[in-house]
PDBML (XML) file of the C-alpha atoms, coordinates in Angstrom:
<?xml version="1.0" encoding="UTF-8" ?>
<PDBx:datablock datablockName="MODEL"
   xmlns:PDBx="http://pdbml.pdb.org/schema/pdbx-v50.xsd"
   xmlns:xsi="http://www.w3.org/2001/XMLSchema-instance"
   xsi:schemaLocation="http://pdbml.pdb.org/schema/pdbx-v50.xsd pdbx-v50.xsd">
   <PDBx:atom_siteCategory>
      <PDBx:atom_site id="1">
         <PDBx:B_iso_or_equiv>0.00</PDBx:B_iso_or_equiv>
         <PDBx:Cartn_x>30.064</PDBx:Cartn_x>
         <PDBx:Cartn_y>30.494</PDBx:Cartn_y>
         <PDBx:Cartn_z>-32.915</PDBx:Cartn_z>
         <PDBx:auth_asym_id>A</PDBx:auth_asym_id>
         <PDBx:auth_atom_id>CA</PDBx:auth_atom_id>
         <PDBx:auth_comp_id>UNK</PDBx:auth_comp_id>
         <PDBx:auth_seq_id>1</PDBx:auth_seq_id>
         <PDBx:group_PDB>ATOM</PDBx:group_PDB>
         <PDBx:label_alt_id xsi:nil="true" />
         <PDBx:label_asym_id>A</PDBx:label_asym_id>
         <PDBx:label_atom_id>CA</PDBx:label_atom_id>
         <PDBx:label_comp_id>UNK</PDBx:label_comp_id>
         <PDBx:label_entity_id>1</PDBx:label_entity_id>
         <PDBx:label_seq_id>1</PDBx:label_seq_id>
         <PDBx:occupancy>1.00</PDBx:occupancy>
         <PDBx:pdbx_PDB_model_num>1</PDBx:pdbx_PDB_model_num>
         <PDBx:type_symbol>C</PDBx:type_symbol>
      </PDBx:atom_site>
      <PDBx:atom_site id="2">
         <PDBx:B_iso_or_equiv>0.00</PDBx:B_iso_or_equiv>
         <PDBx:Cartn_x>33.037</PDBx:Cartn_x>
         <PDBx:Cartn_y>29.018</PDBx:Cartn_y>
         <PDBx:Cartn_z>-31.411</PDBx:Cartn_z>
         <PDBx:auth_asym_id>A</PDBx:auth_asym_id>
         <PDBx:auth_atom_id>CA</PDBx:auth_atom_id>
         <PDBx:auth_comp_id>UNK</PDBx:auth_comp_id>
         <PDBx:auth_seq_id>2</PDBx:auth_seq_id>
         <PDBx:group_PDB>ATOM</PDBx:group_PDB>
         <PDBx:label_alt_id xsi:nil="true" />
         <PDBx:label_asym_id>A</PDBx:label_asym_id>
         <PDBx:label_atom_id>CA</PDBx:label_atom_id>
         <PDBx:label_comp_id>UNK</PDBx:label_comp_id>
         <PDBx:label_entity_id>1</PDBx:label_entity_id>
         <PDBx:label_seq_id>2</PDBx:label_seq_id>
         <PDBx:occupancy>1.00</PDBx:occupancy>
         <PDBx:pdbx_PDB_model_num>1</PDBx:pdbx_PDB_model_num>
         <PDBx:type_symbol>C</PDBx:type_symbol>
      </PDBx:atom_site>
      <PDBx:atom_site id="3">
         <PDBx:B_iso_or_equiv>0.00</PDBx:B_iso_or_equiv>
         <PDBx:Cartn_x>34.428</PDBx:Cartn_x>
         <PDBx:Cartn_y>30.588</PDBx:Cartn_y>
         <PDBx:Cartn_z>-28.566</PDBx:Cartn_z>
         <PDBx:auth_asym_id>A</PDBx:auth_asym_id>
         <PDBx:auth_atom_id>CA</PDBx:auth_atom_id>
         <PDBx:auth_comp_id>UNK</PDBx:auth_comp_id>
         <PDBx:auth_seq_id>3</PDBx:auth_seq_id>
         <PDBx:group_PDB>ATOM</PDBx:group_PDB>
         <PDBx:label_alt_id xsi:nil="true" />
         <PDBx:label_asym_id>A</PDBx:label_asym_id>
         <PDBx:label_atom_id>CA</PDBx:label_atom_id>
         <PDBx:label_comp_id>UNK</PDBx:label_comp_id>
         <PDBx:label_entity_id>1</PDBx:label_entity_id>
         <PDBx:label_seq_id>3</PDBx:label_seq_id>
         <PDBx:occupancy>1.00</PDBx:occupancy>
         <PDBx:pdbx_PDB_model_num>1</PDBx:pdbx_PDB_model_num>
         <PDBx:type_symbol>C</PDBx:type_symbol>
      </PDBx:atom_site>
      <PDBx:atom_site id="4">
         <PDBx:B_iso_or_equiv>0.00</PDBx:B_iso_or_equiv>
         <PDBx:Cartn_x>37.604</PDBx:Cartn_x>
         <PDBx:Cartn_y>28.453</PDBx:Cartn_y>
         <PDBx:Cartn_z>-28.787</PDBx:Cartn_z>
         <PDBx:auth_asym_id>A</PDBx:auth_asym_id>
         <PDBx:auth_atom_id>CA</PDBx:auth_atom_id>
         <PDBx:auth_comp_id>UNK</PDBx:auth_comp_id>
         <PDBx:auth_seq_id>4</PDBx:auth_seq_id>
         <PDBx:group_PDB>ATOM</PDBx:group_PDB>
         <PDBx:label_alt_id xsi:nil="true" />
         <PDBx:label_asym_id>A</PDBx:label_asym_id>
         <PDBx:label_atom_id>CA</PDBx:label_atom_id>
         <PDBx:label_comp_id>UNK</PDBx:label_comp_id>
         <PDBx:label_entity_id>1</PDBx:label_entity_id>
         <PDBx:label_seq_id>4</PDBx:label_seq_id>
         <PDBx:occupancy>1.00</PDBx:occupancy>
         <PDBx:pdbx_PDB_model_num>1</PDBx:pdbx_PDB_model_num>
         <PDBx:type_symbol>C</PDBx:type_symbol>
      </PDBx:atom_site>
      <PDBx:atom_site id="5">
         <PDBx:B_iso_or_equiv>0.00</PDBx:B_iso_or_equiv>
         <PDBx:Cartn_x>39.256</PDBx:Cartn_x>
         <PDBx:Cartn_y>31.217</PDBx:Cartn_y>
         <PDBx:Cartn_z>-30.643</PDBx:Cartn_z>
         <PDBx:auth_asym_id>A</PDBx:auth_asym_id>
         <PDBx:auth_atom_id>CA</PDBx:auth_atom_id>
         <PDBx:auth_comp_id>UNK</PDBx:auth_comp_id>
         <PDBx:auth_seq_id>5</PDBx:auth_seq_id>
         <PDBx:group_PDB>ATOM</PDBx:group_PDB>
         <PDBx:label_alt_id xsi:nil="true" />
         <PDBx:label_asym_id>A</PDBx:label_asym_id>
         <PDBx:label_atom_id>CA</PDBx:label_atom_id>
         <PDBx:label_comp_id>UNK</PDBx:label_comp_id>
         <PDBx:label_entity_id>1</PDBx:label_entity_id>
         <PDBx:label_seq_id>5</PDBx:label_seq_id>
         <PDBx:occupancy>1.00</PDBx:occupancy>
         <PDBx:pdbx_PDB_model_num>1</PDBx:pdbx_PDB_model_num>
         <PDBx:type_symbol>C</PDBx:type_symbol>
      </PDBx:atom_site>
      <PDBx:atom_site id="6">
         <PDBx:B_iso_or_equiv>0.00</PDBx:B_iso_or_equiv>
         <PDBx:Cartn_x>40.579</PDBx:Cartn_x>
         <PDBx:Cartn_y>33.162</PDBx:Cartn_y>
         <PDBx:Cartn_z>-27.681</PDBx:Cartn_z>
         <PDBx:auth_asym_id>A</PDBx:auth_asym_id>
         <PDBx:auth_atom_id>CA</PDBx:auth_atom_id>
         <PDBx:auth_comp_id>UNK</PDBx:auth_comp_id>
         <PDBx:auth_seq_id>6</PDBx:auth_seq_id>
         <PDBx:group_PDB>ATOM</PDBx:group_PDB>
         <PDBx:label_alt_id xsi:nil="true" />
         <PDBx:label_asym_id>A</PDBx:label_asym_id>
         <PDBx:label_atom_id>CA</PDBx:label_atom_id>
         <PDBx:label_comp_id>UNK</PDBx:label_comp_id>
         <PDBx:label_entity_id>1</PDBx:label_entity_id>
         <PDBx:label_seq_id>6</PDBx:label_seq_id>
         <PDBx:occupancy>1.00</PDBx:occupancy>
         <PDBx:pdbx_PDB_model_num>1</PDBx:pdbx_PDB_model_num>
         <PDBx:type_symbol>C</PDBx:type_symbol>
      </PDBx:atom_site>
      <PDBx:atom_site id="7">
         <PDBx:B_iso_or_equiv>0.00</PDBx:B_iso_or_equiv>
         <PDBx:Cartn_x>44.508</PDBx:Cartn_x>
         <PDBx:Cartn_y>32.785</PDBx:Cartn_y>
         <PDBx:Cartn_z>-27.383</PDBx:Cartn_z>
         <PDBx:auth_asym_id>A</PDBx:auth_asym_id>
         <PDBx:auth_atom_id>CA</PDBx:auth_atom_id>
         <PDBx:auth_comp_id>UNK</PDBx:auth_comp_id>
         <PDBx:auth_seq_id>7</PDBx:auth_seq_id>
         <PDBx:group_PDB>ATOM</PDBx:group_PDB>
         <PDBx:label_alt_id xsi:nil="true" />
         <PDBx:label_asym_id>A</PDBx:label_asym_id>
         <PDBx:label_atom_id>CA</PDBx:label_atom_id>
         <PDBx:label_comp_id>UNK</PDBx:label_comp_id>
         <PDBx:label_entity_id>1</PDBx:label_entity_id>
         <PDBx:label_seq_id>7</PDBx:label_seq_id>
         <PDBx:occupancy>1.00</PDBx:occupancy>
         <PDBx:pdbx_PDB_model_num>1</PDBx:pdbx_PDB_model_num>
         <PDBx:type_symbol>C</PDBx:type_symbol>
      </PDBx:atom_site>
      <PDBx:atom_site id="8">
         <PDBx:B_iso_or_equiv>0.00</PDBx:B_iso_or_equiv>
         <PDBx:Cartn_x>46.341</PDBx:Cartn_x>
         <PDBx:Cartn_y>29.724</PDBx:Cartn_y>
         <PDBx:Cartn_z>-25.313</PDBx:Cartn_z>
         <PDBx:auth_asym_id>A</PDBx:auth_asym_id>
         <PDBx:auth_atom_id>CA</PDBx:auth_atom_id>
         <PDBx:auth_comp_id>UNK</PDBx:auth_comp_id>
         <PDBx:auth_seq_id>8</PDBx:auth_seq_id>
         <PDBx:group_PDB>ATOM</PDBx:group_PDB>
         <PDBx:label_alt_id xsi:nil="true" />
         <PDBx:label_asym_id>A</PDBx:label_asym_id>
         <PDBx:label_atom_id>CA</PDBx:label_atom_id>
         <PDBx:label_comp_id>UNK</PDBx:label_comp_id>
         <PDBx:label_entity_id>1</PDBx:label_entity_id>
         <PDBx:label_seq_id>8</PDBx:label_seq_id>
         <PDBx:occupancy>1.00</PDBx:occupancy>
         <PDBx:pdbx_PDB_model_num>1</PDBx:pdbx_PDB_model_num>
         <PDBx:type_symbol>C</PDBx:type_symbol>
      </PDBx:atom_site>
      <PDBx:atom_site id="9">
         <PDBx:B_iso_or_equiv>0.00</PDBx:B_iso_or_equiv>
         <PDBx:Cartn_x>49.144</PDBx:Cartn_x>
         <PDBx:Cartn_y>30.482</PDBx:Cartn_y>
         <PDBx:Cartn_z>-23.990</PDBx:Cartn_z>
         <PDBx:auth_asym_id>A</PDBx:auth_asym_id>
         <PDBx:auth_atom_id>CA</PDBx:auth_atom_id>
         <PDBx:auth_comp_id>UNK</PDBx:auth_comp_id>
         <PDBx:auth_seq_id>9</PDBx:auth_seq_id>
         <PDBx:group_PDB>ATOM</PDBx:group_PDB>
         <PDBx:label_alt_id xsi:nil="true" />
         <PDBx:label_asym_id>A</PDBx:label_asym_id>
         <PDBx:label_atom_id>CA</PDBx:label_atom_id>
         <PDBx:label_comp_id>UNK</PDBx:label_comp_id>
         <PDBx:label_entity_id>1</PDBx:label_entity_id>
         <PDBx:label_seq_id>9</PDBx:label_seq_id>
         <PDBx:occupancy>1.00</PDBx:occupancy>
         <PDBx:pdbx_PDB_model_num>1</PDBx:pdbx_PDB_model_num>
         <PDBx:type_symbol>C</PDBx:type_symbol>
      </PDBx:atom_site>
      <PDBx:atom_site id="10">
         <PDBx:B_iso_or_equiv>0.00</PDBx:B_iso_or_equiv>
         <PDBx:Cartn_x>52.161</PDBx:Cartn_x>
         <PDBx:Cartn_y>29.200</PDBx:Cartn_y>
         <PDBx:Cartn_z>-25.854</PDBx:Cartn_z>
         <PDBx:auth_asym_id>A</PDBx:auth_asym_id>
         <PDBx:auth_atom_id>CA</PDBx:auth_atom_id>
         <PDBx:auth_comp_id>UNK</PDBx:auth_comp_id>
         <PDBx:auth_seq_id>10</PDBx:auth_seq_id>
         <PDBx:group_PDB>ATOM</PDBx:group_PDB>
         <PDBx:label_alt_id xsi:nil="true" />
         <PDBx:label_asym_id>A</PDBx:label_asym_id>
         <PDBx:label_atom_id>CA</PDBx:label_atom_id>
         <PDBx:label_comp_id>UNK</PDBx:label_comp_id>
         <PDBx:label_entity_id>1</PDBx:label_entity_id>
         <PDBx:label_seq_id>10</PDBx:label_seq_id>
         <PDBx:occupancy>1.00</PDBx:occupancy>
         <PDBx:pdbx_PDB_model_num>1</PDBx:pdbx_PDB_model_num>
         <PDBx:type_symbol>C</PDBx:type_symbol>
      </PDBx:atom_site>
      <PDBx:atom_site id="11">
         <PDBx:B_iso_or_equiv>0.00</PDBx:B_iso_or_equiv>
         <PDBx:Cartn_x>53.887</PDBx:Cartn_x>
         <PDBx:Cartn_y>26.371</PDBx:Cartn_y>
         <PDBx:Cartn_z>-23.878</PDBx:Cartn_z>
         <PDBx:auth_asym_id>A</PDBx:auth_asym_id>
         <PDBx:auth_atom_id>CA</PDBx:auth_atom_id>
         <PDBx:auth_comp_id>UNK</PDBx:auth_comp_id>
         <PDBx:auth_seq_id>11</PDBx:auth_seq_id>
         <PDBx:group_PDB>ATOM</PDBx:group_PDB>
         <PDBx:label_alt_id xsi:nil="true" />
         <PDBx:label_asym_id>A</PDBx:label_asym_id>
         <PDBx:label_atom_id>CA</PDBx:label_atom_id>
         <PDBx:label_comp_id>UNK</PDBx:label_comp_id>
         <PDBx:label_entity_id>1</PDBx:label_entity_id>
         <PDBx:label_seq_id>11</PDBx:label_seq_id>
         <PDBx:occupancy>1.00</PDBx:occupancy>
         <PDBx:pdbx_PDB_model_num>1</PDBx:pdbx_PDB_model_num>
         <PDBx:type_symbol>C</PDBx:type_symbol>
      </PDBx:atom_site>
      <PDBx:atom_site id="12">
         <PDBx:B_iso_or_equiv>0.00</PDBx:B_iso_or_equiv>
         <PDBx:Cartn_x>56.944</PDBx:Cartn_x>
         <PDBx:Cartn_y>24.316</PDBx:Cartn_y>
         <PDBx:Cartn_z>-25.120</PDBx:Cartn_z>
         <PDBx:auth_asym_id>A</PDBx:auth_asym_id>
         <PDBx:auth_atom_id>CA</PDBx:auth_atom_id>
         <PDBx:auth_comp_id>UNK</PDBx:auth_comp_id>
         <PDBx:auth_seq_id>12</PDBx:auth_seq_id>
         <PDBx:group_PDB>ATOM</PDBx:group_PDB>
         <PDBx:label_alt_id xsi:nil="true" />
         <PDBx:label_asym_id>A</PDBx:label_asym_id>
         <PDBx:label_atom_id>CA</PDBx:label_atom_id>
         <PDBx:label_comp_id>UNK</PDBx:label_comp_id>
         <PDBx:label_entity_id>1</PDBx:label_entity_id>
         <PDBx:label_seq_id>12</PDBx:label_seq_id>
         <PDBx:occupancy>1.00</PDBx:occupancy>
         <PDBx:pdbx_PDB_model_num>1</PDBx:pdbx_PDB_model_num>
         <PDBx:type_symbol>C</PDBx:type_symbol>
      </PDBx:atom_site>
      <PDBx:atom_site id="13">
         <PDBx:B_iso_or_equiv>0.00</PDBx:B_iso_or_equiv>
         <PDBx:Cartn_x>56.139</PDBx:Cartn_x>
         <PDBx:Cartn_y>21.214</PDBx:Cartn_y>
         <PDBx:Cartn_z>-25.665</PDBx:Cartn_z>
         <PDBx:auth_asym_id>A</PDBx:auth_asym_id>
         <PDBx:auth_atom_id>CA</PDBx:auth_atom_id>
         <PDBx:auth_comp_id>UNK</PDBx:auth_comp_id>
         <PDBx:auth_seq_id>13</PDBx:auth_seq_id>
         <PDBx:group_PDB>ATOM</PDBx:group_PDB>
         <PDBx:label_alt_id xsi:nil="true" />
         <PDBx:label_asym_id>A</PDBx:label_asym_id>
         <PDBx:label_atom_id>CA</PDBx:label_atom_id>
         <PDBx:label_comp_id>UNK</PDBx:label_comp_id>
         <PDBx:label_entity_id>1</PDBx:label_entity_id>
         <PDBx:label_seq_id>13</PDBx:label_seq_id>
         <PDBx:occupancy>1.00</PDBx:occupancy>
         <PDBx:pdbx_PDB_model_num>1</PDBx:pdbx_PDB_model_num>
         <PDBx:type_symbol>C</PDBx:type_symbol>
      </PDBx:atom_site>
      <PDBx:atom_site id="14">
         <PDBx:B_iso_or_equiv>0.00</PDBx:B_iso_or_equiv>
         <PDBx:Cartn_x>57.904</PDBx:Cartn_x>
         <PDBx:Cartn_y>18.336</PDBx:Cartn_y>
         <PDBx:Cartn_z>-23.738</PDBx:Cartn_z>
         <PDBx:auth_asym_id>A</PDBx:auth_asym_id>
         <PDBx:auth_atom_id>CA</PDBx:auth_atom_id>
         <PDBx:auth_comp_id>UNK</PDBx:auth_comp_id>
         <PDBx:auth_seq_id>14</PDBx:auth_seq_id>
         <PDBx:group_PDB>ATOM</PDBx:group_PDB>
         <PDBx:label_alt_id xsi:nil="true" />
         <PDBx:label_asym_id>A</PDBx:label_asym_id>
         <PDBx:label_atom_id>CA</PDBx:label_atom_id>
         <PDBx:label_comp_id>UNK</PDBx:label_comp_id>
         <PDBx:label_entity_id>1</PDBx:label_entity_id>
         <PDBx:label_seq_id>14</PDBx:label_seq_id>
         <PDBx:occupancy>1.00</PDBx:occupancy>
         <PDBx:pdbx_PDB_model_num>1</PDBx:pdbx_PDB_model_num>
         <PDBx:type_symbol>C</PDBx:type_symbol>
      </PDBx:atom_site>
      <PDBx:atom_site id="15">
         <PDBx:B_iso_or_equiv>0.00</PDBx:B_iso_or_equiv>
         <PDBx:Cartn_x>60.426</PDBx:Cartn_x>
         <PDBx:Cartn_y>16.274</PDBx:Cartn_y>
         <PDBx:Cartn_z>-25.681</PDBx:Cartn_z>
         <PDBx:auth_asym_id>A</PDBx:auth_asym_id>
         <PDBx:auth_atom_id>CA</PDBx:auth_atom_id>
         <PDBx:auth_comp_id>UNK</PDBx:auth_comp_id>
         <PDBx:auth_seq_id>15</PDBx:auth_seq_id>
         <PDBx:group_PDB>ATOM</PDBx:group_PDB>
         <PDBx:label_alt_id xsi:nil="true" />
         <PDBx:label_asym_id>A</PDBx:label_asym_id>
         <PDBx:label_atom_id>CA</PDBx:label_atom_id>
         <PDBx:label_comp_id>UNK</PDBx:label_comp_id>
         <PDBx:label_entity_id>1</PDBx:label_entity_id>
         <PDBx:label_seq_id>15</PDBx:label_seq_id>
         <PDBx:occupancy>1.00</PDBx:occupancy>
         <PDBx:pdbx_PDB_model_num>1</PDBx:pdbx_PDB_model_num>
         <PDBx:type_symbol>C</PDBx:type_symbol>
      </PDBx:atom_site>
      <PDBx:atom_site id="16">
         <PDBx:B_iso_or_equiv>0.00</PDBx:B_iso_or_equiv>
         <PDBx:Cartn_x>59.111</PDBx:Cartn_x>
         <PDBx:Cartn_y>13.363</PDBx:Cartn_y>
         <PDBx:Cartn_z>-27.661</PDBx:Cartn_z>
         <PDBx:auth_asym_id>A</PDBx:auth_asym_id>
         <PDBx:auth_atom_id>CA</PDBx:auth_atom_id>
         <PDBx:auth_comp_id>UNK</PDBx:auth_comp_id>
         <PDBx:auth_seq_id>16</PDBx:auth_seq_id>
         <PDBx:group_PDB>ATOM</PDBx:group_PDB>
         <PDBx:label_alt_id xsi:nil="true" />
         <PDBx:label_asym_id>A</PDBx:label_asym_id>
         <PDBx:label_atom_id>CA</PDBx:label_atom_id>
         <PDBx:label_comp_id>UNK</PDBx:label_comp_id>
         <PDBx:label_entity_id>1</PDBx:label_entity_id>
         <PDBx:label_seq_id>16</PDBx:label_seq_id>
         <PDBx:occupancy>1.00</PDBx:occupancy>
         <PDBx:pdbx_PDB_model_num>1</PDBx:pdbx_PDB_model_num>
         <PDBx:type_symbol>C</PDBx:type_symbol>
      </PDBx:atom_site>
      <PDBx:atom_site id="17">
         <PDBx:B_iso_or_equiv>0.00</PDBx:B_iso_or_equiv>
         <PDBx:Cartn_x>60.933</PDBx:Cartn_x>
         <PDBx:Cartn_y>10.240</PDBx:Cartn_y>
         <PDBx:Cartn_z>-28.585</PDBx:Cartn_z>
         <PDBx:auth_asym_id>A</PDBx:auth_asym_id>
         <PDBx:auth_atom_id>CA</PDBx:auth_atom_id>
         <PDBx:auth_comp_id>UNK</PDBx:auth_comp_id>
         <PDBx:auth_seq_id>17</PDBx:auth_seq_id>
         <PDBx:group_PDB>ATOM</PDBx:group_PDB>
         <PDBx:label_alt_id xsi:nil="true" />
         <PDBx:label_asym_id>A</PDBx:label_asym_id>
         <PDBx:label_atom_id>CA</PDBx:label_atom_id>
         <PDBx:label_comp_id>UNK</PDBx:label_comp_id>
         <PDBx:label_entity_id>1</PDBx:label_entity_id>
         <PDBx:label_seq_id>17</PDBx:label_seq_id>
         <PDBx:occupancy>1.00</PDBx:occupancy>
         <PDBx:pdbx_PDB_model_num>1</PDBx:pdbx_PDB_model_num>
         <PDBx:type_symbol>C</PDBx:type_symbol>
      </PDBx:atom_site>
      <PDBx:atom_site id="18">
         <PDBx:B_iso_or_equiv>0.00</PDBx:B_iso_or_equiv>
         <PDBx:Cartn_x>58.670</PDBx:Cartn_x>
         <PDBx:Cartn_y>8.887</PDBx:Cartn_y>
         <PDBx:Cartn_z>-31.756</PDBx:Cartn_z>
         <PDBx:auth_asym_id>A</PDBx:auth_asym_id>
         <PDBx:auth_atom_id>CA</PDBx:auth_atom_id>
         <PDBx:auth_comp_id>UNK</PDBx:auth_comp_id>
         <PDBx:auth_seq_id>18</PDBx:auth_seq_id>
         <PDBx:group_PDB>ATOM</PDBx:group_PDB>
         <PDBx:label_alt_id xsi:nil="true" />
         <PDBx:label_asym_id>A</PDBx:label_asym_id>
         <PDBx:label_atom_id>CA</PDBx:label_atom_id>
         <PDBx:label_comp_id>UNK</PDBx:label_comp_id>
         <PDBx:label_entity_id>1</PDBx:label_entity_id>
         <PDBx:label_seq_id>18</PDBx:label_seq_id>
         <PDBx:occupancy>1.00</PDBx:occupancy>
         <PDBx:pdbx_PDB_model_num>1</PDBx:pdbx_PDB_model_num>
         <PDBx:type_symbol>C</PDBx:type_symbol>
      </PDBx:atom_site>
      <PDBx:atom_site id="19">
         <PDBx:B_iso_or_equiv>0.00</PDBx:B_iso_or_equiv>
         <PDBx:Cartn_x>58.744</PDBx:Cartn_x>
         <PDBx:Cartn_y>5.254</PDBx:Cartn_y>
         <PDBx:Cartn_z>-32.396</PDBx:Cartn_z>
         <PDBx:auth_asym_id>A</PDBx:auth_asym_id>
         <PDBx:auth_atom_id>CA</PDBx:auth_atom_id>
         <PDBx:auth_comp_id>UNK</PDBx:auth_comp_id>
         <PDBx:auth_seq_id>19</PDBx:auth_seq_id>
         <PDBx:group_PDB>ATOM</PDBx:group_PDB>
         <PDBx:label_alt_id xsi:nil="true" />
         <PDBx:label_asym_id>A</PDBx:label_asym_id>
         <PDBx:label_atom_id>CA</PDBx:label_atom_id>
         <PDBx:label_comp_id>UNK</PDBx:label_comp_id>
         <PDBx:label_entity_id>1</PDBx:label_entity_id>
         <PDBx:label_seq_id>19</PDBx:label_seq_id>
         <PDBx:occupancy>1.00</PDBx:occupancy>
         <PDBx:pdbx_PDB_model_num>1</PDBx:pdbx_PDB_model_num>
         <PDBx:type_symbol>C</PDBx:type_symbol>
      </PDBx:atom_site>
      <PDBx:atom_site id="20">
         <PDBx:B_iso_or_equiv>0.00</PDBx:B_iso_or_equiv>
         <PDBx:Cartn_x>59.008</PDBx:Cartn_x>
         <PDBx:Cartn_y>4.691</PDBx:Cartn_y>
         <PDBx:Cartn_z>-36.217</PDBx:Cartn_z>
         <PDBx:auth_asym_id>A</PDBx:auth_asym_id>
         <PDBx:auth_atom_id>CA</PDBx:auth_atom_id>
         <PDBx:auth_comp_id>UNK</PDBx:auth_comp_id>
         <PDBx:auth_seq_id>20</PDBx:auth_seq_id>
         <PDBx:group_PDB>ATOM</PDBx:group_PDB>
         <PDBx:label_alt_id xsi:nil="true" />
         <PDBx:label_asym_id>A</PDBx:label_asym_id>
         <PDBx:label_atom_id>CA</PDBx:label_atom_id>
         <PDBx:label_comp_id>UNK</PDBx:label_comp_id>
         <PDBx:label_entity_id>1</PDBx:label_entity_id>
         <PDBx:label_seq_id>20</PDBx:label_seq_id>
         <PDBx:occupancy>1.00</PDBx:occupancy>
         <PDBx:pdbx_PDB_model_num>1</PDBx:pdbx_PDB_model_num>
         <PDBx:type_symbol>C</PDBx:type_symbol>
      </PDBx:atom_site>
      <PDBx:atom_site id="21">
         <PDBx:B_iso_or_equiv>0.00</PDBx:B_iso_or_equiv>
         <PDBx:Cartn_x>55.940</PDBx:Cartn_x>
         <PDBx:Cartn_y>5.521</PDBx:Cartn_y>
         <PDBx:Cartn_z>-38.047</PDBx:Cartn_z>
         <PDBx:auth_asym_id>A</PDBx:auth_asym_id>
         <PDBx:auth_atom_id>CA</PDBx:auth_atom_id>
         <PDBx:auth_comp_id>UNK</PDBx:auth_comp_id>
         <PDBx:auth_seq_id>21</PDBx:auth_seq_id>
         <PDBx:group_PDB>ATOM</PDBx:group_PDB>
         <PDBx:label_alt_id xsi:nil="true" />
         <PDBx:label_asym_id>A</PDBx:label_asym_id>
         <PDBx:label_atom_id>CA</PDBx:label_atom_id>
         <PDBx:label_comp_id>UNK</PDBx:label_comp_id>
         <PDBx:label_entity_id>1</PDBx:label_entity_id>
         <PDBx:label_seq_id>21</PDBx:label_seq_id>
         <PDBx:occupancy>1.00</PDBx:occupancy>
         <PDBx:pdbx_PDB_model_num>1</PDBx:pdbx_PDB_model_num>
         <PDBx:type_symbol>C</PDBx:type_symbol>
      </PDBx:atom_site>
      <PDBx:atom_site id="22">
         <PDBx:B_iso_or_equiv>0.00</PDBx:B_iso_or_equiv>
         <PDBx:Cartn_x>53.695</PDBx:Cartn_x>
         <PDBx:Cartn_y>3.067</PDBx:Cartn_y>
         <PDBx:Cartn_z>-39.069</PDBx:Cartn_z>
         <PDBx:auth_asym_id>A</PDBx:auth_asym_id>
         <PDBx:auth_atom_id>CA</PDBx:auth_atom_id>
         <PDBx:auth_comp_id>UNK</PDBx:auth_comp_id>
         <PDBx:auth_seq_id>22</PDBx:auth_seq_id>
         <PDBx:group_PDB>ATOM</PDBx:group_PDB>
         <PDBx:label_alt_id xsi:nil="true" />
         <PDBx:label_asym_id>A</PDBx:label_asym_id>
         <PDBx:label_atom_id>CA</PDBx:label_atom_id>
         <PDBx:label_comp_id>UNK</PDBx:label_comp_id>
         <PDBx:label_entity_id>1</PDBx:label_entity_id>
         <PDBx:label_seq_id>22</PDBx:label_seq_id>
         <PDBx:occupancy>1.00</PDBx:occupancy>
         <PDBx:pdbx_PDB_model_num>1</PDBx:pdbx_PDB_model_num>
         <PDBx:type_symbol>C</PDBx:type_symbol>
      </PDBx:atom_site>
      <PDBx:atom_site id="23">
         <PDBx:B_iso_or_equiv>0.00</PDBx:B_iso_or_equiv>
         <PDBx:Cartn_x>50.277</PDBx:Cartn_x>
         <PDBx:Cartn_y>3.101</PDBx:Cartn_y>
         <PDBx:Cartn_z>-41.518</PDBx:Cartn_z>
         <PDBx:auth_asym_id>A</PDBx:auth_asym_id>
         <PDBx:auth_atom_id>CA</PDBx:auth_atom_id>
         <PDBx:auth_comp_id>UNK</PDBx:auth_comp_id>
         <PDBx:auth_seq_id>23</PDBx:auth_seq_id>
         <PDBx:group_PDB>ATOM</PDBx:group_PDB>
         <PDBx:label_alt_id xsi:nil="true" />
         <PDBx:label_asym_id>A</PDBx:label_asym_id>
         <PDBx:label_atom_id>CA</PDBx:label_atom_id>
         <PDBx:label_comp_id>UNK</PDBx:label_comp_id>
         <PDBx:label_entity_id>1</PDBx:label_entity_id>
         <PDBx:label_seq_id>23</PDBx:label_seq_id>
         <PDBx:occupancy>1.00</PDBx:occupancy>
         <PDBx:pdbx_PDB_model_num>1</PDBx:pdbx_PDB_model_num>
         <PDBx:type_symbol>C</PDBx:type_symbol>
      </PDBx:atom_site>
      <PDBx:atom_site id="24">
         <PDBx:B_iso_or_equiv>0.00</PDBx:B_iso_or_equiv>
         <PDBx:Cartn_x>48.091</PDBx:Cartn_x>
         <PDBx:Cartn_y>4.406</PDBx:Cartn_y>
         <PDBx:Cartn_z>-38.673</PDBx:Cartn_z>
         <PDBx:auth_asym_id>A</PDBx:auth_asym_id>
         <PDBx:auth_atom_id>CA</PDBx:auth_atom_id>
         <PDBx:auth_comp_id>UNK</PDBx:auth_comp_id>
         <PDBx:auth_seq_id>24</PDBx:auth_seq_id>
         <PDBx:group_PDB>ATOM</PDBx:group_PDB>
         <PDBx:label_alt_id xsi:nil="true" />
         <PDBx:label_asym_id>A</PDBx:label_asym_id>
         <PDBx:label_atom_id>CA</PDBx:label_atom_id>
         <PDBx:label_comp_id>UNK</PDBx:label_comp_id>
         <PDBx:label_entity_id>1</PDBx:label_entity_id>
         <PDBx:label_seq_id>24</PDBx:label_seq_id>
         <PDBx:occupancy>1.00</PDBx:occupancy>
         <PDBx:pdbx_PDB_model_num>1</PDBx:pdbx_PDB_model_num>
         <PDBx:type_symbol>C</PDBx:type_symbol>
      </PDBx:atom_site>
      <PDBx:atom_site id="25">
         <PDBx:B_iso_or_equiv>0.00</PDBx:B_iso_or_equiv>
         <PDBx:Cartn_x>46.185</PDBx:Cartn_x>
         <PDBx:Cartn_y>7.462</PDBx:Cartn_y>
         <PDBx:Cartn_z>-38.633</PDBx:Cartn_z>
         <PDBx:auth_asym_id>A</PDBx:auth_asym_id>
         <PDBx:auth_atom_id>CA</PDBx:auth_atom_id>
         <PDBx:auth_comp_id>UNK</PDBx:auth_comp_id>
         <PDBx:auth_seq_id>25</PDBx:auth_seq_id>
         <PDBx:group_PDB>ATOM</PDBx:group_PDB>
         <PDBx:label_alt_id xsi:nil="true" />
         <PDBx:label_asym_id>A</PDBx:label_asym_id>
         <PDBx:label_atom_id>CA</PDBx:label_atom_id>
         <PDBx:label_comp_id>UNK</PDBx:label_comp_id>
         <PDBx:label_entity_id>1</PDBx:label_entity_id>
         <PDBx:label_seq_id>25</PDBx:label_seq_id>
         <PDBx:occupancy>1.00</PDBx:occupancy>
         <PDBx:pdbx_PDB_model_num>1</PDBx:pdbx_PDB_model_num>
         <PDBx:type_symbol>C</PDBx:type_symbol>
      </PDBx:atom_site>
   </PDBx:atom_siteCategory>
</PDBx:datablock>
C-alpha cells in the first residue's frame, strides 16, 4: 500500500567529495 511510488522529480545531485571508505555501513 505504499503511496511512495508516485514519481520525484529528477534533481542532480550536488557534487560530493568522499573521504576514503572505511568498514562502516
Amino acid at each position: 500500500t505504499l503511496s511512495a511510488c508516485a514519481s520525484t522529480p529528477t534533481r542532480k545531485a550536488p557534487h560530493v567529495t568522499a573521504p576514503p571508505v572505511g568498514r562502516n555501513v
